[in-house]
Protein backbone atom coordinates (compact mmCIF):
# COMPACT_ATOMS: atom_id res chain seq x y z
CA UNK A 1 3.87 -8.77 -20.68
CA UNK A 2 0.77 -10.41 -22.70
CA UNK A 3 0.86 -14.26 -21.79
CA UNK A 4 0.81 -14.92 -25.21
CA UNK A 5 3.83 -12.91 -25.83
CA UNK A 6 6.89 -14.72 -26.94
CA UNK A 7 10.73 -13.71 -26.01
CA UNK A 8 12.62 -12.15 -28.54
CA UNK A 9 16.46 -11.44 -29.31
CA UNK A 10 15.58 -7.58 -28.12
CA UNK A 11 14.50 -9.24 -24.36
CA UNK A 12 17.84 -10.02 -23.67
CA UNK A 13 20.20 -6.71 -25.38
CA UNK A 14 20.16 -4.30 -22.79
CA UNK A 15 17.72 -1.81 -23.77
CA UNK A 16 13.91 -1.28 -23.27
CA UNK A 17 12.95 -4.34 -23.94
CA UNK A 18 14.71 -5.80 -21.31
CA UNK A 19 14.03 -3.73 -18.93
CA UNK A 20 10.37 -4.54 -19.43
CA UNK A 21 11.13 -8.21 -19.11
CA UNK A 22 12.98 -8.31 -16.21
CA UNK A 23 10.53 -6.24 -14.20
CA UNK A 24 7.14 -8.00 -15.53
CA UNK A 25 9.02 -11.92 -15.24
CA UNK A 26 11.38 -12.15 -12.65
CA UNK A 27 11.35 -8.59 -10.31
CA UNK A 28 7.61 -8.67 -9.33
CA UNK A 29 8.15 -12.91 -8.77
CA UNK A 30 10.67 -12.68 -6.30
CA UNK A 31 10.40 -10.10 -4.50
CA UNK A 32 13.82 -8.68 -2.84
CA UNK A 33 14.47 -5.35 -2.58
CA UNK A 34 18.39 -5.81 -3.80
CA UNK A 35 16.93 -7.35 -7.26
CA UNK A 36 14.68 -4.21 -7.45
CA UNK A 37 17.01 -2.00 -7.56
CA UNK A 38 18.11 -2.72 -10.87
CA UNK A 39 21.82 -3.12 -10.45
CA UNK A 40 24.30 -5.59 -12.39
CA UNK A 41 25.78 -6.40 -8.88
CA UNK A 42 23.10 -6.59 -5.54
CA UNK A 43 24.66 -5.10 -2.12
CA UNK A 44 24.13 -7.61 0.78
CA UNK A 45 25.09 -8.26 4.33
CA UNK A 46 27.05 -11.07 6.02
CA UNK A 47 27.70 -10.94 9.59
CA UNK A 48 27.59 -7.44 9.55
CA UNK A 49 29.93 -7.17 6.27
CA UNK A 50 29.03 -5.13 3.05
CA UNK A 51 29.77 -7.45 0.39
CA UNK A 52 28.44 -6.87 -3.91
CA UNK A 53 27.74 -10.43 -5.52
CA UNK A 54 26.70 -10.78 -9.01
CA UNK A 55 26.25 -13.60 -11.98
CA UNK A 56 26.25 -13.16 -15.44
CA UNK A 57 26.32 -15.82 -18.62
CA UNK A 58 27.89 -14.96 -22.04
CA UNK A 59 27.38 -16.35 -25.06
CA UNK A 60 29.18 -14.39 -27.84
CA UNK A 61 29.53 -15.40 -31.16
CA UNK A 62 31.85 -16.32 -32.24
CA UNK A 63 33.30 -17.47 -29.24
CA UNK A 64 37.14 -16.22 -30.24
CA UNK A 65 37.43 -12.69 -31.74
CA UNK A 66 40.51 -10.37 -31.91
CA UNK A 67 41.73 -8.99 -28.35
CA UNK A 68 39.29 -11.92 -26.42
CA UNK A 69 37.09 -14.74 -26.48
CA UNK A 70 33.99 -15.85 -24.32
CA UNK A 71 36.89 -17.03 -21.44
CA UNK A 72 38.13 -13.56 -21.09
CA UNK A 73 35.09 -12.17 -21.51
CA UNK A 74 32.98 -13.68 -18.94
CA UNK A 75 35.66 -13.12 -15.90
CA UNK A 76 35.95 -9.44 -17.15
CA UNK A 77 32.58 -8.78 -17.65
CA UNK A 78 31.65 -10.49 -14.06
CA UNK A 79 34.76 -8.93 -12.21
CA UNK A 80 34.01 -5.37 -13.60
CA UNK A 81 30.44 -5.79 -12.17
CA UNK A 82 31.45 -6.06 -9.42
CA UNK A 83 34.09 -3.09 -9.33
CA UNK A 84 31.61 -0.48 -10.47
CA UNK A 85 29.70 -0.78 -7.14
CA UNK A 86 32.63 0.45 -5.27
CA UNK A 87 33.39 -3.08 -3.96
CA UNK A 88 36.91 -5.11 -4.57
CA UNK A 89 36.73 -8.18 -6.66
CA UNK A 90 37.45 -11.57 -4.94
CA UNK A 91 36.40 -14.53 -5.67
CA UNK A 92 34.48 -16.16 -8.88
CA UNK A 93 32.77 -19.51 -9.73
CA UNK A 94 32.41 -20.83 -13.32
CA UNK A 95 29.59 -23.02 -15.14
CA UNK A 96 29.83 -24.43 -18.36
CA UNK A 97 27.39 -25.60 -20.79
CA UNK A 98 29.36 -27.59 -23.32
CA UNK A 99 27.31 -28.49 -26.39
CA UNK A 100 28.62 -32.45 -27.48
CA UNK A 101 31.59 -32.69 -30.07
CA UNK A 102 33.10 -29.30 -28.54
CA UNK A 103 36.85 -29.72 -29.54
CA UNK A 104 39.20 -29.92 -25.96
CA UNK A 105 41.83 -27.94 -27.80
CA UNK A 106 39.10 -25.28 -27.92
CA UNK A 107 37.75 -25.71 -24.34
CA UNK A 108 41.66 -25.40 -22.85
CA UNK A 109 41.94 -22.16 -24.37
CA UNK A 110 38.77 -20.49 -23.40
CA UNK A 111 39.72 -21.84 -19.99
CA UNK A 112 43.39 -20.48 -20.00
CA UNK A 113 42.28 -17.27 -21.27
CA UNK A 114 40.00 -16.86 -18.04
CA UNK A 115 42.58 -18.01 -15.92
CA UNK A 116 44.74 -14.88 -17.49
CA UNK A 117 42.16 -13.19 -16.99
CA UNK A 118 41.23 -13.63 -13.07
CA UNK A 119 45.15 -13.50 -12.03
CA UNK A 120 45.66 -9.67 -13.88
CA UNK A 121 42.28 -9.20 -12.17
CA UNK A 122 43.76 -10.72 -8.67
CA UNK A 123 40.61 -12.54 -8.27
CA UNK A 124 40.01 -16.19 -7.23
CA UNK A 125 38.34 -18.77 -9.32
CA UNK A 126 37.12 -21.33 -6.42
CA UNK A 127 33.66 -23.01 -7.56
CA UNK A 128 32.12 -24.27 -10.69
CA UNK A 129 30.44 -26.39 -12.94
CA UNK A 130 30.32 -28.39 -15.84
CA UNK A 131 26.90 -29.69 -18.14
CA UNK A 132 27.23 -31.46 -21.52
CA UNK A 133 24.23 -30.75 -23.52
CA UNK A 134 23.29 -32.65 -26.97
CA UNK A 135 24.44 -31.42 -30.62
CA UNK A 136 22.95 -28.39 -31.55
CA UNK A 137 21.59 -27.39 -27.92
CA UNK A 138 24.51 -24.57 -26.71
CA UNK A 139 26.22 -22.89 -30.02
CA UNK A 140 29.47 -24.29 -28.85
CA UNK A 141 29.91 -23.00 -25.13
CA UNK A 142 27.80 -21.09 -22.60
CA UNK A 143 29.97 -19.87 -19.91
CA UNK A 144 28.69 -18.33 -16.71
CA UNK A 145 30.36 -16.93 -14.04
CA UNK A 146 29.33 -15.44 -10.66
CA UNK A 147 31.41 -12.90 -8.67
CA UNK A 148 31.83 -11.70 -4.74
CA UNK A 149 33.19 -8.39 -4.20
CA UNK A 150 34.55 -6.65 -0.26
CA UNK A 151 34.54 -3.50 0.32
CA UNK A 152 37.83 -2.11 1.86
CA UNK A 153 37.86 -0.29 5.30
CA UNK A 154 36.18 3.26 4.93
CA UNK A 155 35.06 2.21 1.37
CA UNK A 156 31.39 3.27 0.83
CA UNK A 157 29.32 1.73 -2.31
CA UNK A 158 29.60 3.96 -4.88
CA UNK A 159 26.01 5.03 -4.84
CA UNK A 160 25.15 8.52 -3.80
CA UNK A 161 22.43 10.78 -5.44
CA UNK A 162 23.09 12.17 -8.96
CA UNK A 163 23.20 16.34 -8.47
CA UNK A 164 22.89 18.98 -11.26
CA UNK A 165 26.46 20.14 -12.19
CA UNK A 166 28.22 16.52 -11.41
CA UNK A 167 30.74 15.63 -13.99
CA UNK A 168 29.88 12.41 -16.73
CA UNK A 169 33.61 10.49 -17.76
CA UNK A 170 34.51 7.93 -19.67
CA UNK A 171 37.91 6.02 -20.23
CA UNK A 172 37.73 5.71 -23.28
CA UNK A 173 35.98 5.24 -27.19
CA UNK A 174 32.27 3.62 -27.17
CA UNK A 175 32.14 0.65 -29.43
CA UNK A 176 35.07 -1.14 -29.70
CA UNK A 177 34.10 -4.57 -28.59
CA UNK A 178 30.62 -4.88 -30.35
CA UNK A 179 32.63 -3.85 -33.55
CA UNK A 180 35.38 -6.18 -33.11
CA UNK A 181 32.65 -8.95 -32.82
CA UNK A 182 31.14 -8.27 -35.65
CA UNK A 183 34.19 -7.96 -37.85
CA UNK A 184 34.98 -11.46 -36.74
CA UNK A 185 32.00 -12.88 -37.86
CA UNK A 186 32.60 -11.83 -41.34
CA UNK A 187 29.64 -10.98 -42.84
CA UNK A 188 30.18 -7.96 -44.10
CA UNK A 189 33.84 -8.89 -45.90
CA UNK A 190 35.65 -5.83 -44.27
CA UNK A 191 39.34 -6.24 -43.84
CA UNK A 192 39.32 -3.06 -40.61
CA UNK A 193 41.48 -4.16 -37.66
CA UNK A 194 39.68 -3.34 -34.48
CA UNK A 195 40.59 -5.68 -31.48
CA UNK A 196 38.32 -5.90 -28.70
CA UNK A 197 38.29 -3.15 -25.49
CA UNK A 198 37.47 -6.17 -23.33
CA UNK A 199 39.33 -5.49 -19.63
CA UNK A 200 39.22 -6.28 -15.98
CA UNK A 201 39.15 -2.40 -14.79
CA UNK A 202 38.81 -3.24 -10.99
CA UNK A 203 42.32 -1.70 -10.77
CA UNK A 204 41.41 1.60 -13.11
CA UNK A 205 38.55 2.03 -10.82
CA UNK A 206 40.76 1.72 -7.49
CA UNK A 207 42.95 4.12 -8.38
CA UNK A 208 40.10 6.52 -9.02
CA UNK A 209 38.60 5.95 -5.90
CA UNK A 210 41.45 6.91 -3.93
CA UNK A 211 41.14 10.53 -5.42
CA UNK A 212 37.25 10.84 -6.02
CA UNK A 213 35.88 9.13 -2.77
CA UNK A 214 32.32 10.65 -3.86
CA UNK A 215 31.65 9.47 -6.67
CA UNK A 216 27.86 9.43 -7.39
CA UNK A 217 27.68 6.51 -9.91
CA UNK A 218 29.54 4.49 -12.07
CA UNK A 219 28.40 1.32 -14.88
CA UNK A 220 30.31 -0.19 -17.13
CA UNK A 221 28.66 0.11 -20.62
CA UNK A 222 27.91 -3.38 -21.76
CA UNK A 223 24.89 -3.90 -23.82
CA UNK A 224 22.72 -0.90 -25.15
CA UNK A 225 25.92 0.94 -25.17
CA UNK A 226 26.54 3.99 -23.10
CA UNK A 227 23.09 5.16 -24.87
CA UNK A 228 21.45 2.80 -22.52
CA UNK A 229 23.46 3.49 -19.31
CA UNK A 230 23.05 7.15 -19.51
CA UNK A 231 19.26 6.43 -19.83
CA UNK A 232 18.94 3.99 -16.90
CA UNK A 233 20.82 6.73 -14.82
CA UNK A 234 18.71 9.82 -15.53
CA UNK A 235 15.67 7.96 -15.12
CA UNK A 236 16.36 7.07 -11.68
CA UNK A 237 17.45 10.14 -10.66
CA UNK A 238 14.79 12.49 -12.81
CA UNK A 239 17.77 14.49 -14.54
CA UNK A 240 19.29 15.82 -17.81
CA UNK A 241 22.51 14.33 -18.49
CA UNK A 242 24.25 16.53 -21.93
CA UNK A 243 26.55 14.84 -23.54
CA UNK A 244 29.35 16.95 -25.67
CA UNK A 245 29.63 14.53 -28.81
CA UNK A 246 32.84 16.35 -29.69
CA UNK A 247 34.42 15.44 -26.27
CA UNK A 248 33.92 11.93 -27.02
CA UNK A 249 36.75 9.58 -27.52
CA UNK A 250 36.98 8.41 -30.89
CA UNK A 251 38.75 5.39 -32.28
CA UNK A 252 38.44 6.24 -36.25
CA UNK A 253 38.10 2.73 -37.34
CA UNK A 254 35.33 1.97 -35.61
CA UNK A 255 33.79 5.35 -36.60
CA UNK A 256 34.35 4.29 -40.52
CA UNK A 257 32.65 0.48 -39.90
CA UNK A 258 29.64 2.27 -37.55
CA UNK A 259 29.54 4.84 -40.67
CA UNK A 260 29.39 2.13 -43.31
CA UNK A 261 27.25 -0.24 -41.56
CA UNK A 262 24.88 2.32 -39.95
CA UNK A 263 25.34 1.49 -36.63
CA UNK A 264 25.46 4.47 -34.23
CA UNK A 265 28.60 3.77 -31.74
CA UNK A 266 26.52 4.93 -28.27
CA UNK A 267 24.02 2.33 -28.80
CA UNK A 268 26.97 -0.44 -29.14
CA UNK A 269 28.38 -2.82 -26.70
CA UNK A 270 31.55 -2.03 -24.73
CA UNK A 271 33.61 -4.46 -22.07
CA UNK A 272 36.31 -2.50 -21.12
CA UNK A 273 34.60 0.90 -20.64
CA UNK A 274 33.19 2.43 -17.52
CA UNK A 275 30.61 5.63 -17.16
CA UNK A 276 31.96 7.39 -13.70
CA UNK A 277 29.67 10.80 -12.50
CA UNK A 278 31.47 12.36 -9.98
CA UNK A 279 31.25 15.63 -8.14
CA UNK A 280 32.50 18.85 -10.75
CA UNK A 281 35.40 19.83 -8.25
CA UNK A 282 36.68 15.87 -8.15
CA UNK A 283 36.54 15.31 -12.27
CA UNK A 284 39.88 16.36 -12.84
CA UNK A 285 41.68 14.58 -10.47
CA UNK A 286 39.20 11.64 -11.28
CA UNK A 287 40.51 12.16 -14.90
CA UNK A 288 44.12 12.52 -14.00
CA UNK A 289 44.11 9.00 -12.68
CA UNK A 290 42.33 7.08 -15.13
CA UNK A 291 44.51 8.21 -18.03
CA UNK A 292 47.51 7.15 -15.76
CA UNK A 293 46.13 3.77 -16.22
CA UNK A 294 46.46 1.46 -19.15
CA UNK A 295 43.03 1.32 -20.02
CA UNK A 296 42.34 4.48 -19.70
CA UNK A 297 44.93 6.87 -21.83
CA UNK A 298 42.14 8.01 -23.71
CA UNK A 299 39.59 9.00 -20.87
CA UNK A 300 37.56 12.30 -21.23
CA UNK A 301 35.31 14.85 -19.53
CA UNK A 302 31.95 14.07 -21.84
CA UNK A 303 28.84 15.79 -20.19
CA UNK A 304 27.18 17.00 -17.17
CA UNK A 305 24.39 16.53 -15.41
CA UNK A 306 21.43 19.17 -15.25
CA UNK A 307 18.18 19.96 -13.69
CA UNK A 308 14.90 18.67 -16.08
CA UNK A 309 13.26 15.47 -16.44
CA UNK A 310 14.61 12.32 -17.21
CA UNK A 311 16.12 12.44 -20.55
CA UNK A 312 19.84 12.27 -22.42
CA UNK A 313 20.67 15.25 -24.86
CA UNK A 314 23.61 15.65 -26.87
CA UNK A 315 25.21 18.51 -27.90
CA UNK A 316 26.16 17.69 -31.41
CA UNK A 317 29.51 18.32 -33.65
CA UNK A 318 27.67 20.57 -35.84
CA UNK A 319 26.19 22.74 -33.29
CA UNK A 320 22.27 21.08 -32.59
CA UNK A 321 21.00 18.57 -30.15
CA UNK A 322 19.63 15.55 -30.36
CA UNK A 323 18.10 13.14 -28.13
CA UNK A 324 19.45 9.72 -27.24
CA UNK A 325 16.98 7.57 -26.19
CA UNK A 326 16.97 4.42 -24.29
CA UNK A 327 17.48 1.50 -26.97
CA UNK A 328 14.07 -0.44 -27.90
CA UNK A 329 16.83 -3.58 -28.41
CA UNK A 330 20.09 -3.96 -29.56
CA UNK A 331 21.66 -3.19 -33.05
CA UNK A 332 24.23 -6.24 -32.66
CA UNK A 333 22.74 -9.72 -31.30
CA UNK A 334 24.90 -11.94 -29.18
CA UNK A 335 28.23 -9.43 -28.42
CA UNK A 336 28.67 -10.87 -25.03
């Protein structure tokens, strides 16, 4: 980056942007081989233990929208981080950045929400933090949260290489939360009831790894959508992931308000859906036990991974193929 360059909404939404931030600011400064690898949880070692630890910090606006709020939001997000690494969510710690004349009523909710949200999680809140910043200086509430994840005996990180032929699932439809968010805002004056997909899935992903230990990868698609995941996935590896676009879950709402707005749904935020690529022969029993689970009744079979270069093709409704790129930004500004 120029040193004359300023940051931008786009730096922090997920997509190329980011990317470009992160490894010209902070990778190159310090140094450690677990920040290079690009993960949203690092692998480290403690006495000889394999443990995942991550942090994130939300700050979604508005900070209550239908089926969450930035409470719910920020142990999800933080214990599902964690999960997708193959590791068991344990414990959590909590900082808050309370902007002056916050109302209590307010602040007891967001904090009962995450206390909801840790116990159907079965994680530990045991650490945290509280700052008081001046009118105007936080939007409300910044909440950040930081996770530590075991992995069980036998359990291996999920992290193997990507192979041509393995299988590319999802739980469910792309979009939900980033639309939800934006229908609460209303700006647009559209009356569409979508509640957020926002979900601790550390139990979803449990149950899957009991059936499909080998599974090569999985990410939960939070900003850039599953557009960006897919991306960040066959770049590393150097291979074609196709995508069936008819395979895809659909929630129909959310299709009309992407439609009307212009959004496209793979390039929106999700909290409660996961990408899994897993071996061909261990899909369908992968698949089997997601849609046993309540977030998951919807999952599907959505592509495959193929020999080529670096790139994300879908196969279209209509019978073409288009490209989905990695996203320059983000179409939707402060989701989560």
């Amino acid at each position: 980056m120029d040193s004359d360059e300023v940051i931008k909404m786009g730096h922090g939404a997920g997509g190329r942007l980011m990317r470009r931030l992160i490894a010209d600011v902070f990778a190159g400064a310090f140094g450690t081989p677990e920040l290079a690898a690009l993960d949203d949880s690092a692998l480290v070692s403690a006495d000889g233990d394999r443990l995942a630890f991550t942090t994130d910090s939300y700050v979604v606006r508005p900070l209550f929208f239908p089926g969450g709020d930035i409470g719910k939001l920020a142990v999800c997000g933080t214990v599902n981080d964690l999960a997708v690494t193959g590791a068991r969510p344990v414990y959590l710690t909590c900082s808050f950045i309370i902007e002056e004349g916050f109302p209590v009523v307010d602040l007891k909710r967001v904090v009962s929400s995450m206390a909801a949200a840790a116990c159907e999680a079965g994680v530990s809140v045991v650490a945290g933090d509280t700052k008081v910043v001046e009118r105007g200086a936080a939007d409300g509430l910044f909440v950040t949260t930081s996770g530590i994840g075991i992995f069980p005996d036998g359990r291996k990180p999920a992290r193997r290489p990507v192979k041509p032929g393995d299988a590319v699932l999802i739980n469910g439809a792309p979009a939900v939360h980033g639309i939800a968010v934006v229908l609460a805002r209303e700006e647009f004056n559209l009356a569409a009831a979508v509640e957020s997909d926002c979900a601790p899935l550390n139990g979803l992903i449990d149950d899957v790894l009991a059936v499909a230990p080998n599974i090569a990868f999985m990410r939960d698609a939070t900003r850039g959508g599953v557009a960006a995941v897919l991306n960040e996935i066959a770049a590393a590896e150097g291979v074609v992931i196709e995508i069936d676009e008819v395979s895809v879950p659909r929630d129909d709402t959310v299709e009309s308000v992407c439609e009307l707005l212009g959004y496209d749904p793979f390039y929106i935020a999700n909290e409660g859906k996961v990408i899994i690529i897993c071996p061909a022969e261990e899909a369908e029993s992968a698949m089997e036990a997601i849609k046993r689970h309540e977030y998951g009744k919807d999952a599907a079979i959505i592509g495959r991974v193929e020999e080529g270069t670096s790139r994300v093709i879908m196969e279209t409704a209509v019978g073409g193929a288009r490209i989905l790129d990695m996203p320059l930004a983000e179409q939707l500004p402060r989701i989560c």
